[in-house]
Protein backbone atom coordinates (compact mmCIF):
# COMPACT_ATOMS: atom_id res chain seq x y z
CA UNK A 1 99.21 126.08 108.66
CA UNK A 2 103.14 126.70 108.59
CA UNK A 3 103.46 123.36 106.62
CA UNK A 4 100.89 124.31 104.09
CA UNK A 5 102.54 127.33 103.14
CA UNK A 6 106.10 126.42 102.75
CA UNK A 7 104.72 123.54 100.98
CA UNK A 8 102.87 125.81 98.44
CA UNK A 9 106.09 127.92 98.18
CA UNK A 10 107.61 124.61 97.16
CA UNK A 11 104.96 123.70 94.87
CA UNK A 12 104.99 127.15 93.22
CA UNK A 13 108.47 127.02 92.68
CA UNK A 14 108.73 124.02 90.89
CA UNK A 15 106.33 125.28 88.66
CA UNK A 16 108.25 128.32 88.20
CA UNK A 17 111.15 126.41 87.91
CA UNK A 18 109.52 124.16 85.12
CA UNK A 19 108.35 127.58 83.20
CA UNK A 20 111.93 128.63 82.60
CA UNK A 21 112.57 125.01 81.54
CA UNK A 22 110.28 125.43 78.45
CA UNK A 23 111.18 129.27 77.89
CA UNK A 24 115.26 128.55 77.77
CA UNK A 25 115.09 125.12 76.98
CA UNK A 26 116.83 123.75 79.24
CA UNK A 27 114.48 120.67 80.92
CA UNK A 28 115.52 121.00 84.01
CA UNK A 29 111.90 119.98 85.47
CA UNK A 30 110.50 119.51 88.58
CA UNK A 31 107.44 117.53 89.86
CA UNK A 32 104.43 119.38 90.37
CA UNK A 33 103.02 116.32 91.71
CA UNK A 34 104.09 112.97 92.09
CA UNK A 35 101.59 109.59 91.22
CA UNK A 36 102.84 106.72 93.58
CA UNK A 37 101.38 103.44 92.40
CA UNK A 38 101.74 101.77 95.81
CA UNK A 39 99.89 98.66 93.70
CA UNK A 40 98.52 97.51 91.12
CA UNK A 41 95.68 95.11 92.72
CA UNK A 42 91.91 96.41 92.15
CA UNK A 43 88.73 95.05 93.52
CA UNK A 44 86.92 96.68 90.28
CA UNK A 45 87.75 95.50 86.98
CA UNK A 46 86.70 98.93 85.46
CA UNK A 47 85.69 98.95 81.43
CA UNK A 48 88.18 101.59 80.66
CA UNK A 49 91.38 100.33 82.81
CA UNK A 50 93.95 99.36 80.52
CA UNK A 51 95.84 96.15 81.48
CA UNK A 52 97.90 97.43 84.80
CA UNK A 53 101.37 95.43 84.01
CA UNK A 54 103.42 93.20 86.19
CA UNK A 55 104.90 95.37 88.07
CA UNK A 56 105.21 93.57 91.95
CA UNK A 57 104.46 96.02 95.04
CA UNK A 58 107.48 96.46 97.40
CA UNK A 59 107.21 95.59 101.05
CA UNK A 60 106.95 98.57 103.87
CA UNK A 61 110.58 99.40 104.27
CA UNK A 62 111.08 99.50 100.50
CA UNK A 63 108.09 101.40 99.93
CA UNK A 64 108.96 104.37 102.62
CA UNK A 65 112.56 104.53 100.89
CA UNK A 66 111.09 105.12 97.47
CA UNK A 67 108.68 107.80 99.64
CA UNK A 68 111.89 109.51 101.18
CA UNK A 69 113.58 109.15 97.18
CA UNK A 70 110.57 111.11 95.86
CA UNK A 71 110.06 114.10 98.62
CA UNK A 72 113.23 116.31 97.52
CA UNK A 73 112.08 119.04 95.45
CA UNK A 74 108.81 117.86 95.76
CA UNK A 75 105.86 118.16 98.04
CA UNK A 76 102.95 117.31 96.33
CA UNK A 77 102.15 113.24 96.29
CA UNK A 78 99.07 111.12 95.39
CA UNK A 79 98.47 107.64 96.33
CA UNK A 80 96.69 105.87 93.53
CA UNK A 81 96.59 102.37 92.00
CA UNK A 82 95.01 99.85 91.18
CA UNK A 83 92.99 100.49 94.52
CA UNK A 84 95.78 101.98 97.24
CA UNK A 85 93.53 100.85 99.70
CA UNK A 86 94.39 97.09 98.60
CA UNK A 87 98.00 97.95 100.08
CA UNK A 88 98.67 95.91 103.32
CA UNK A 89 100.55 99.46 105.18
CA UNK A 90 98.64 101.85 103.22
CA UNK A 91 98.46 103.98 106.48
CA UNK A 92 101.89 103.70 107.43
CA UNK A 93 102.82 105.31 104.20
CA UNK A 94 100.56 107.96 104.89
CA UNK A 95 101.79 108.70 108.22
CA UNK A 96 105.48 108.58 106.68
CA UNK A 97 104.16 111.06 104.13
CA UNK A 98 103.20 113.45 106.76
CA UNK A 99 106.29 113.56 108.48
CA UNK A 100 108.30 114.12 105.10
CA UNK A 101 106.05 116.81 105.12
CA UNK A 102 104.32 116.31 101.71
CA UNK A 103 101.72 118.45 101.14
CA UNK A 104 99.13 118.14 99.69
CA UNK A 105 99.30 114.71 100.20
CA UNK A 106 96.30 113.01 97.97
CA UNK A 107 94.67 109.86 97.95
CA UNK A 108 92.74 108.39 94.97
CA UNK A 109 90.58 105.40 95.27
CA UNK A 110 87.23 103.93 94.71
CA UNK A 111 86.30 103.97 98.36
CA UNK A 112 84.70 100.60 98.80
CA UNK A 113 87.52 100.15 101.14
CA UNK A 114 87.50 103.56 102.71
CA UNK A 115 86.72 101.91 106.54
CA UNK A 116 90.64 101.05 106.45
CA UNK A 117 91.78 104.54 106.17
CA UNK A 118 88.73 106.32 108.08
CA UNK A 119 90.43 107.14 111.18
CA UNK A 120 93.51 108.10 109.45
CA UNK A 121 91.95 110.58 106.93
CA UNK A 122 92.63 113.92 108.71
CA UNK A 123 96.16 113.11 107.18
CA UNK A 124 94.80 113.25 103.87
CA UNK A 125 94.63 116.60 102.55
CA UNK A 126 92.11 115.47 99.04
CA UNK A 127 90.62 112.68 98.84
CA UNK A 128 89.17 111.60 95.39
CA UNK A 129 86.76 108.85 95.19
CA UNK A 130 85.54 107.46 91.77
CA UNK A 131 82.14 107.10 90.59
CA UNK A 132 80.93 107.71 87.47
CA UNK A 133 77.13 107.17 87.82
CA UNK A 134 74.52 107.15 90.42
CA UNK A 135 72.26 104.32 88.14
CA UNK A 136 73.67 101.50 90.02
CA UNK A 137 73.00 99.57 86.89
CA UNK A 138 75.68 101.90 85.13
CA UNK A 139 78.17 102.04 87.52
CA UNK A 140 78.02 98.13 88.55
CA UNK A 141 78.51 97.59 84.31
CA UNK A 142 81.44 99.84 84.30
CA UNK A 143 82.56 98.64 87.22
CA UNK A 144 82.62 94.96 86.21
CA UNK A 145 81.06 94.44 89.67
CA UNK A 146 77.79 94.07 90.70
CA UNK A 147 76.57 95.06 93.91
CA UNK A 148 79.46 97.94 94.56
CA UNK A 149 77.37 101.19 93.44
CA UNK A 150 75.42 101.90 96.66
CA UNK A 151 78.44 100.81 99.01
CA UNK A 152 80.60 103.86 97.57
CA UNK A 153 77.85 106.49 97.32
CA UNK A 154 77.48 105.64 101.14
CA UNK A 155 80.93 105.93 101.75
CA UNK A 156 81.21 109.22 100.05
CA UNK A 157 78.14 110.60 101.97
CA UNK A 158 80.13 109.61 105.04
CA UNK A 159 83.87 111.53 104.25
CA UNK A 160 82.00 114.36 103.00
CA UNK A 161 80.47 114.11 106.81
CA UNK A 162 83.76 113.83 108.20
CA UNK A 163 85.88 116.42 105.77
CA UNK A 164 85.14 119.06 107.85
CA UNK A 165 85.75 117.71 111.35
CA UNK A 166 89.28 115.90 109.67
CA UNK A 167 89.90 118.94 107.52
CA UNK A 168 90.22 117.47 103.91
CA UNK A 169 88.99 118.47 100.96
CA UNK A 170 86.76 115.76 98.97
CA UNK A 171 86.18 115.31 95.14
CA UNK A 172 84.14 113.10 93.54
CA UNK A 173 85.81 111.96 90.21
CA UNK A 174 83.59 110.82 87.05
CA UNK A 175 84.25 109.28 84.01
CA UNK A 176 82.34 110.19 80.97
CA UNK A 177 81.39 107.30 78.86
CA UNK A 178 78.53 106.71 75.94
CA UNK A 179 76.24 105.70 78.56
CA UNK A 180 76.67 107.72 81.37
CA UNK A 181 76.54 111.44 79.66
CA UNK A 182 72.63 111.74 80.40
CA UNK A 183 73.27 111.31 84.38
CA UNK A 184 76.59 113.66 84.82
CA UNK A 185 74.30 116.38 85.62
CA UNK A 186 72.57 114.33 88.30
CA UNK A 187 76.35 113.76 89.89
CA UNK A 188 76.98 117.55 89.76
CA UNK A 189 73.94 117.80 91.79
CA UNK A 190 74.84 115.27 94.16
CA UNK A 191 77.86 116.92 95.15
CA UNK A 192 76.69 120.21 95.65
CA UNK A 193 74.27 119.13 97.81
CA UNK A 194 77.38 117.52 99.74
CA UNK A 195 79.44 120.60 99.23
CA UNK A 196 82.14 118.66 97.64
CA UNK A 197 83.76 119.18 93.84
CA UNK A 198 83.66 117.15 90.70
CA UNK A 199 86.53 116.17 88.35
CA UNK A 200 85.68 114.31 85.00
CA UNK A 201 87.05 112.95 82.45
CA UNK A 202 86.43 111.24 79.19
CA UNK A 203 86.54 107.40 78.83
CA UNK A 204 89.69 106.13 77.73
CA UNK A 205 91.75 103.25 76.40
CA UNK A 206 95.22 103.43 76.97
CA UNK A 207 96.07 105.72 73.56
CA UNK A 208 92.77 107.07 72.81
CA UNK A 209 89.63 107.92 74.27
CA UNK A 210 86.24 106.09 73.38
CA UNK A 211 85.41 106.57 69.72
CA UNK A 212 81.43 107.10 70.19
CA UNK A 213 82.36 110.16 72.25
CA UNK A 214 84.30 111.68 69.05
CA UNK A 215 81.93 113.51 66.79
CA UNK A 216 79.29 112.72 69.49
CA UNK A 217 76.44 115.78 69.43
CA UNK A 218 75.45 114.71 72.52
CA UNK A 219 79.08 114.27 74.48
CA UNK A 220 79.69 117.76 72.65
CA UNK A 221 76.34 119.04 74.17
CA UNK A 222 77.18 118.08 77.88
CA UNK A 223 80.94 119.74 77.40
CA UNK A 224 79.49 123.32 76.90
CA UNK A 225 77.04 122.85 79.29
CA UNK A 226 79.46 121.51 81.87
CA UNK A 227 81.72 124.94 80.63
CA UNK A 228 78.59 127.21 81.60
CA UNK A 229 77.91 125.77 84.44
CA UNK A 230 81.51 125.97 85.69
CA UNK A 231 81.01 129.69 84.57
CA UNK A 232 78.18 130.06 86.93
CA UNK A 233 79.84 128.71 90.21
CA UNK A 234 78.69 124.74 89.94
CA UNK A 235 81.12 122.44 91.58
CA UNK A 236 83.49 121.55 88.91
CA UNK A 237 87.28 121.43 89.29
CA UNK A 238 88.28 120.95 86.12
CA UNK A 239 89.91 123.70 84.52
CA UNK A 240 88.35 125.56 81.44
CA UNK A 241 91.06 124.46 79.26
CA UNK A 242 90.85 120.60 80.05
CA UNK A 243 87.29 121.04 79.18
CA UNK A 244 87.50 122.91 75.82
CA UNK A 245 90.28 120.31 75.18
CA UNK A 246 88.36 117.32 75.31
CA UNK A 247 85.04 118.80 73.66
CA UNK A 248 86.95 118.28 70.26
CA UNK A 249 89.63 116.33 71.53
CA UNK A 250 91.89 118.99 70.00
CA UNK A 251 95.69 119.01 69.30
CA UNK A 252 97.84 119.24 72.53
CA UNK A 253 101.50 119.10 73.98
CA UNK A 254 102.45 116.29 76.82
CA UNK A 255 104.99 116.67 79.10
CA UNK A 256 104.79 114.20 81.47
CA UNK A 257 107.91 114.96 83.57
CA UNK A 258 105.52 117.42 85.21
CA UNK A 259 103.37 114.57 86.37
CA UNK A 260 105.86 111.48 87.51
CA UNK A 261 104.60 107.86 87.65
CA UNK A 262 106.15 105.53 90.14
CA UNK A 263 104.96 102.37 90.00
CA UNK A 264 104.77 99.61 92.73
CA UNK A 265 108.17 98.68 92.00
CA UNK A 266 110.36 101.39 91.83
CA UNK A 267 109.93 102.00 87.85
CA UNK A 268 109.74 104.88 86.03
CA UNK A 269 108.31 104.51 82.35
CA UNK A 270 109.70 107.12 79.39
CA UNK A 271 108.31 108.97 77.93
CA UNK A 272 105.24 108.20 79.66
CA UNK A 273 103.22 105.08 81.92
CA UNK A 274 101.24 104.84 79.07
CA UNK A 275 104.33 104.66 76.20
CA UNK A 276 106.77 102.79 77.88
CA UNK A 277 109.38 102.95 75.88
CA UNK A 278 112.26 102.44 78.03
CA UNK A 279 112.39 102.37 81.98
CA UNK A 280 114.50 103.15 84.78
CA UNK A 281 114.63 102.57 88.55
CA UNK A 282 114.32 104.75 91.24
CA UNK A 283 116.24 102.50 93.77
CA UNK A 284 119.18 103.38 91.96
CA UNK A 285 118.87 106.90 91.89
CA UNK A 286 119.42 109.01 95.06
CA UNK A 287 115.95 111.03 94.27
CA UNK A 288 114.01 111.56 91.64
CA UNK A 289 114.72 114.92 91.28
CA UNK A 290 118.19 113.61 90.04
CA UNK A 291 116.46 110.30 88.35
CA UNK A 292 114.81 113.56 86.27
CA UNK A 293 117.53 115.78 85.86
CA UNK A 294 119.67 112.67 84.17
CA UNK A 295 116.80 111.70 81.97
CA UNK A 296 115.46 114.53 80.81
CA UNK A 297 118.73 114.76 79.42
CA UNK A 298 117.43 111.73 76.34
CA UNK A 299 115.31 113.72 73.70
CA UNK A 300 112.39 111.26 74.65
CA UNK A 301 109.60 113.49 74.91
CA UNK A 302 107.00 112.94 71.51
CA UNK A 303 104.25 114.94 70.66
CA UNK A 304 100.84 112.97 71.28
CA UNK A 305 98.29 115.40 69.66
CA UNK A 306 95.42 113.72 69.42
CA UNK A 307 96.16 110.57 71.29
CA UNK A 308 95.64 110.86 75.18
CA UNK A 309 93.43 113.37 76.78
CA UNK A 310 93.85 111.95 80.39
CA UNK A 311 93.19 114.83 83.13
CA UNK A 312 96.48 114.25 85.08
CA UNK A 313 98.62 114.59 81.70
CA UNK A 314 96.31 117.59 80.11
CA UNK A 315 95.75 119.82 83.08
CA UNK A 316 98.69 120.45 84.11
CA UNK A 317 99.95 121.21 80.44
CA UNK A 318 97.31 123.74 80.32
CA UNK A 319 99.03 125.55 83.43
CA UNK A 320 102.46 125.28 82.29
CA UNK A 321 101.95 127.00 78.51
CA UNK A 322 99.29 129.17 80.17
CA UNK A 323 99.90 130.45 83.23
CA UNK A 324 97.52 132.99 82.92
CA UNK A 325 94.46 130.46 82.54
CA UNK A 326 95.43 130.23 86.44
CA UNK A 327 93.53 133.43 87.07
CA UNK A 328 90.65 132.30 86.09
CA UNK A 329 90.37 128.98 88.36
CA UNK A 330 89.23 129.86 91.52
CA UNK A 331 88.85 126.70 92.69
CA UNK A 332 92.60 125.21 91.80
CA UNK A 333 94.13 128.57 93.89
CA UNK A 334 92.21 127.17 96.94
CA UNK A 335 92.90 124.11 96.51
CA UNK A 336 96.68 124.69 96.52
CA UNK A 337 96.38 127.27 99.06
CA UNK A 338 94.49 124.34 101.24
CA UNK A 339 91.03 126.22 101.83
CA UNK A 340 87.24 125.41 100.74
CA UNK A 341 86.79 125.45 97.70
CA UNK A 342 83.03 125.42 98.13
């Protein structure tokens, strides 16, 4: 419990820190969580992954240098990919991430391969597992692999078993395509009845999200209804502003210092992963607090309106030009204060 809370004081600095930033303009940002790309190797070839670059994965000793390059000034961390899982040491850089004393230290990843990590996950404090329908004709299509549906909905039955006993919070994370709007209320369901949360978000390209969800009566339809059910205490951790965001897929603000990509090489992509205008590396930084402080000196940062509504870019925006929406999400303060959320 002492490591939780001075890691929240951390975390809630930063974002104070990054507050002033915007109010006296003066960019000095901080993390408020940090996306490791440990690889880019999937065993899906998902519909709506845009093409994940060359970038090579380091070995073990490079990898746990870039770990101890990221912690300073910054204690939250999540292990994505590709699938993370694919990663030879994948539990080694957990451990490593425990004693840096990360927290919370998240792990995203489609869970077909969730037997590696199982007697590892009480290090984990969220794990998100992806599935974005429980029609295993869907999911296989959008998964571009037949066959996988059932293994992962087993698996997640099993670490929402063990979240208690390991003490981790679990979320089930959904994409929202054409043909999968009918069955998100089905998914909602399924997690409550496993007392775990739901994130969602809409499909996307790598610019802009699928065009038959725009103007969709349908997609629009499942938005307010995923609002009011929010409103009434249903499992779902997005934030009231990420959904009112995407319903029209309205104007916003990115600033995606406040979200950091490393990728499996050391890289870091400006303005954004998804831009890449430029790059730098890590390696030759001594953190990436400094790496950050240098290069937010470059007036880099564009205004993408209507051209990515990706949860990890858009939430946290929504937090840092409204801190007050904070109030209002229940869930998010337990989740960074580390307790059930339901």
């Amino acid at each position: 419990m002492l490591i939780q809370k001075k890691s929240y004081s951390e975390l809630f600095l930063n974002y104070l820190v990054n507050l002033a930033s915007l109010w006296f303009h003066t960019r000095r940002f901080r993390p408020l969580i940090t996306n490791y790309y440990v690889t880019k190797r999937c065993n899906l070839k998902c519909r709506y992954c845009y093409p994940p670059g060359d970038e090579a994965e380091l070995d073990t000793p490079s990898a746990i240098s870039l770990l101890e390059k990221i912690r300073p000034h910054n204690s939250a961390l999540n292990f994505t990919g590709g699938e993370p899982l694919l990663y030879k040491d994948i539990q080694l850089l957990i451990r490593k991430a425990k004693v840096l004393r990360y927290y919370p230290i998240i792990l995203s990843t489609n869970g077909l391969l969730i037997d590696k990590i199982i007697d590892d996950l009480h290090l984990v404090d969220h794990l998100i597992i992806s599935l974005d329908s429980l029609t295993q004709e869907i999911n296989d299509q959008l998964s571009g692999v037949r066959g996988t549906t059932n293994k992962i909905i087993d698996n997640i039955k099993r670490c929402a078993f063990l979240a208690g006993e390991k003490r981790f919070q679990l979320t089930l994370h959904a994409v929202i395509a054409p043909e999968t709007i009918e069955g998100i209320e089905d998914i909602i369901s399924f997690c409550e009845s496993l007392e775990i949360t739901l994130s969602l978000s809409p499909e996307h390209g790598r610019f802009y999200p699928h065009s038959e969800l725009k103007n969709n009566s349908q997609y629009i339809r499942l938005i307010d209804r995923l609002i009011e059910m929010k409103k009434g205490g249903r499992p779902i951790a997005c934030s009231f502003g990420y959904l009112r965001t995407i319903r029209d897929f309205t104007p916003h603000k990115c600033y995606p210092f406040f979200s950091p990509r490393v990728e499996p090489d050391g890289r870091v992509y400006f303005p954004c992963q998804r831009i890449r205008k430029r790059h730098v590396y890590l390696q030759d930084y001594d953190s990436l607090h400094r790496l950050m402080q240098k290069e937010a000196e470059q007036n880099f940062f564009e205004e993408c309106s209507r051209r990515c509504f990706l949860a990890c870019y858009v939430e946290i925006e929504q937090y840092v030009r409204n801190p007050l929406s904070l109030l209002k999400e229940l869930p998010i303060r337990q989740w960074i204060l580390g307790q059930k959320m339901y």
